[in-house]
C-alpha atoms as a PDB file:
ATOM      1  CA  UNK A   1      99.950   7.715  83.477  1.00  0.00           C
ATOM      2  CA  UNK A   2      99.281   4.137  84.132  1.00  0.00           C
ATOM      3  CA  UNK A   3     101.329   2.045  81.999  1.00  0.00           C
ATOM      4  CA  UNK A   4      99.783  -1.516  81.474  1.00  0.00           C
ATOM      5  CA  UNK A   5     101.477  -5.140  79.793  1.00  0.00           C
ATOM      6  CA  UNK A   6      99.605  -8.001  78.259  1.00  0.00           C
ATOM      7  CA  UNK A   7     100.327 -11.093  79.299  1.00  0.00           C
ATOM      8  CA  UNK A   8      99.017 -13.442  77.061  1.00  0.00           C
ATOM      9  CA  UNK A   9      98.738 -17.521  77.310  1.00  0.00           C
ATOM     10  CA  UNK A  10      98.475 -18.072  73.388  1.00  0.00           C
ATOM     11  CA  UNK A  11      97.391 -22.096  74.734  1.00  0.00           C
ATOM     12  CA  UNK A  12      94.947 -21.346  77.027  1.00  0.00           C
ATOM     13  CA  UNK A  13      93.351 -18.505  74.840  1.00  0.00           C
ATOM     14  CA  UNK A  14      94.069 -16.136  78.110  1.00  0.00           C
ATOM     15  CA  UNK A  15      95.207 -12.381  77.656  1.00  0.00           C
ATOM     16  CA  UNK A  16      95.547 -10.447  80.961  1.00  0.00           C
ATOM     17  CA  UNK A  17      96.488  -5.986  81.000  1.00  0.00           C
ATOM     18  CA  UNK A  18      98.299  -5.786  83.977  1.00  0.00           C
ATOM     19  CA  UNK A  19      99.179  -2.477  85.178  1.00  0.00           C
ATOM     20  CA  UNK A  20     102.883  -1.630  86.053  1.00  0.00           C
ATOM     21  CA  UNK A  21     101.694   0.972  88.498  1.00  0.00           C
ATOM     22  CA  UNK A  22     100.331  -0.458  92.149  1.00  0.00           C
ATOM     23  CA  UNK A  23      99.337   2.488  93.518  1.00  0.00           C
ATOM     24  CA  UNK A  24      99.478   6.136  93.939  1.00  0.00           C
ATOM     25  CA  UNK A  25     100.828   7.975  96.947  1.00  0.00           C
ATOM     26  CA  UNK A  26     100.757  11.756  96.949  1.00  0.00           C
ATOM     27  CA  UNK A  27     100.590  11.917  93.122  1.00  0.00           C
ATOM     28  CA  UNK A  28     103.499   9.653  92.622  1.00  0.00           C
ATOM     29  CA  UNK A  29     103.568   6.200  90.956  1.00  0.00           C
ATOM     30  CA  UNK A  30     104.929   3.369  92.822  1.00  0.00           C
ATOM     31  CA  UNK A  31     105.678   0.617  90.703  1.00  0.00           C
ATOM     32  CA  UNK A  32     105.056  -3.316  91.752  1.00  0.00           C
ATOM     33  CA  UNK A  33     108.931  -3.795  91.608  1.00  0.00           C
ATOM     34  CA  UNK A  34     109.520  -0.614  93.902  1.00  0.00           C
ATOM     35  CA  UNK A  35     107.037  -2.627  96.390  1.00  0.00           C
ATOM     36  CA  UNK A  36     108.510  -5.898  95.851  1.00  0.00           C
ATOM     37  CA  UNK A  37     112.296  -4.437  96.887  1.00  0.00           C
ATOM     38  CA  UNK A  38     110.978  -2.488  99.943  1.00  0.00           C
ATOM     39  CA  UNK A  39     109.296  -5.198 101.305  1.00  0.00           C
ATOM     40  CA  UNK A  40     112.413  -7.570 100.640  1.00  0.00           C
ATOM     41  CA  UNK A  41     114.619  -5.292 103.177  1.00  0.00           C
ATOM     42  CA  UNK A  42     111.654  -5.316 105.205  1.00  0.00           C
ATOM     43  CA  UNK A  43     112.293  -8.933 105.444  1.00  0.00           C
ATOM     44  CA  UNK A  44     115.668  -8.894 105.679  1.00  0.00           C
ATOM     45  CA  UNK A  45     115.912  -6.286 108.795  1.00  0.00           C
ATOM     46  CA  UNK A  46     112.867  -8.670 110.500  1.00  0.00           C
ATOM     47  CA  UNK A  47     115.491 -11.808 110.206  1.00  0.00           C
ATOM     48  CA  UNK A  48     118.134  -9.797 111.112  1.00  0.00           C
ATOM     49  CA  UNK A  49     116.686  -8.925 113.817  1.00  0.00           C
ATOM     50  CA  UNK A  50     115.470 -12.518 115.173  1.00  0.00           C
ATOM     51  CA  UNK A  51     118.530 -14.618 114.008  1.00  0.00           C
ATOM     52  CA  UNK A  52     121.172 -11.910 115.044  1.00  0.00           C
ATOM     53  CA  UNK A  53     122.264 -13.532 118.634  1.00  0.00           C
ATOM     54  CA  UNK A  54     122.718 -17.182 116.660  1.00  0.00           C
ATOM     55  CA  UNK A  55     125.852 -14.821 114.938  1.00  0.00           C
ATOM     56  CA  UNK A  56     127.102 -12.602 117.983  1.00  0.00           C
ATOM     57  CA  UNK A  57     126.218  -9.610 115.824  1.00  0.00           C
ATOM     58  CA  UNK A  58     124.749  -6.214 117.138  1.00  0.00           C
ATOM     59  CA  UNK A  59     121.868  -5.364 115.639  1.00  0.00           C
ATOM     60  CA  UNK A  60     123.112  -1.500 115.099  1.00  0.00           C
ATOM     61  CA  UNK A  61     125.821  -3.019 113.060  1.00  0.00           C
ATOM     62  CA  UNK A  62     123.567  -4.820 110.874  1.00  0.00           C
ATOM     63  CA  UNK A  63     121.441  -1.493 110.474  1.00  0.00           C
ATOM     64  CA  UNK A  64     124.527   0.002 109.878  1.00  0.00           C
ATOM     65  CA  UNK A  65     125.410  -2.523 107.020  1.00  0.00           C
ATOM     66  CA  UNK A  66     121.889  -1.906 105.737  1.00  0.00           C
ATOM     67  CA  UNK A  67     122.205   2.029 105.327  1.00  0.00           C
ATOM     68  CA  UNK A  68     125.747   0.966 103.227  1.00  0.00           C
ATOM     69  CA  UNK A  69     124.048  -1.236 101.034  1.00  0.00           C
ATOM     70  CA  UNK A  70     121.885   0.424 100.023  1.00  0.00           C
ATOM     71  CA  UNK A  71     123.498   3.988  99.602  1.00  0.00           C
ATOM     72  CA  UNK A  72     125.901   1.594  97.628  1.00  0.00           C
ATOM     73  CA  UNK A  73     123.206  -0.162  95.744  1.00  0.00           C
ATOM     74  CA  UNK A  74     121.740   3.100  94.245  1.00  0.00           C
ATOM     75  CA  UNK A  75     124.958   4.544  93.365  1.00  0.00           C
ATOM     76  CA  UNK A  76     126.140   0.947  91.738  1.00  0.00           C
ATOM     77  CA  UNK A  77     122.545   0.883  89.699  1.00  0.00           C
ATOM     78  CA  UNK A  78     122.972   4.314  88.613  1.00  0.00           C
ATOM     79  CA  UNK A  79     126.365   3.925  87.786  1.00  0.00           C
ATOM     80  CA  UNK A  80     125.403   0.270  85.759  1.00  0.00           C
ATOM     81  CA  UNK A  81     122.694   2.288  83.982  1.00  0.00           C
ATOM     82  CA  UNK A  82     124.938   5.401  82.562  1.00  0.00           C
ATOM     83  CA  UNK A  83     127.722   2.721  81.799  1.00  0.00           C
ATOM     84  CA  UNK A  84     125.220   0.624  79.519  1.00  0.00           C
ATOM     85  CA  UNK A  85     123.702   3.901  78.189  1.00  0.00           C
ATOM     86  CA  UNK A  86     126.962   5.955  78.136  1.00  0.00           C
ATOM     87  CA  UNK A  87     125.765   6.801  74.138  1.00  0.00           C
ATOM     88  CA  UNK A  88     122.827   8.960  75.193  1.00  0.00           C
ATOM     89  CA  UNK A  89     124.904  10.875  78.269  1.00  0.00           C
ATOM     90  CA  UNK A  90     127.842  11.369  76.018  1.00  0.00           C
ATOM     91  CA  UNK A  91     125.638  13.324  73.840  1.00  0.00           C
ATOM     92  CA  UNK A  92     124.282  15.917  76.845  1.00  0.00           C
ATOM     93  CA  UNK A  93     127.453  17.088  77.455  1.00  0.00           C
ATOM     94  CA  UNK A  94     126.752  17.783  81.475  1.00  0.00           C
ATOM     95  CA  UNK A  95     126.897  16.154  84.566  1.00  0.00           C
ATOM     96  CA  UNK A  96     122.918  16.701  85.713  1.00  0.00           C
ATOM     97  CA  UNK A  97     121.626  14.345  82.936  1.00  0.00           C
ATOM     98  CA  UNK A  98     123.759  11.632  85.118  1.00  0.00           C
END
């Protein structure tokens, strides 16, 4: 299911559909956003990885951090998300919905 937004420039008399979706990868959406945040850490491990000596810091360490963040990051988002939609999990009564 390829959901799609309209972007519209009222001024200009433009109107662009632009699909949420950027591809499909063994029958699995991946979503522009998804993209954007793997190639960020991407990014961030390649500059790691040039500009570690100018901080006398391993590079194992900063993998290291890496894993941590982002275990933590999922486990923060999915904790933000039930917090700001505690209503609809209070209601299920069980701890898979979460």
């Amino acid at each position: 299911m390829a959901l799609t937004k309209i972007v519209k420039f009222p001024e200009f008399a433009i109107e662009f559909k632009i699909s949420q979706v950027a591809f499909r990868l063994f029958n699995i959406d991946i979503h522009y956003y998804a993209l954007l945040i793997v190639i960020g850490i991407i990014v961030a491990i390649i500059l790691c990885k040039i500009s570690k000596e100018n901080f006398y810091i391993k590079f194992d360490s900063v993998i290291e951090a890496i894993i941590l963040g982002l275990i933590a990051g999922v486990i923060g988002a999915r904790a933000y998300f039930v917090f700001f939609n505690f209503q609809y999990y209070a209601r299920k009564r069980y701890i898979a919905n979460i």
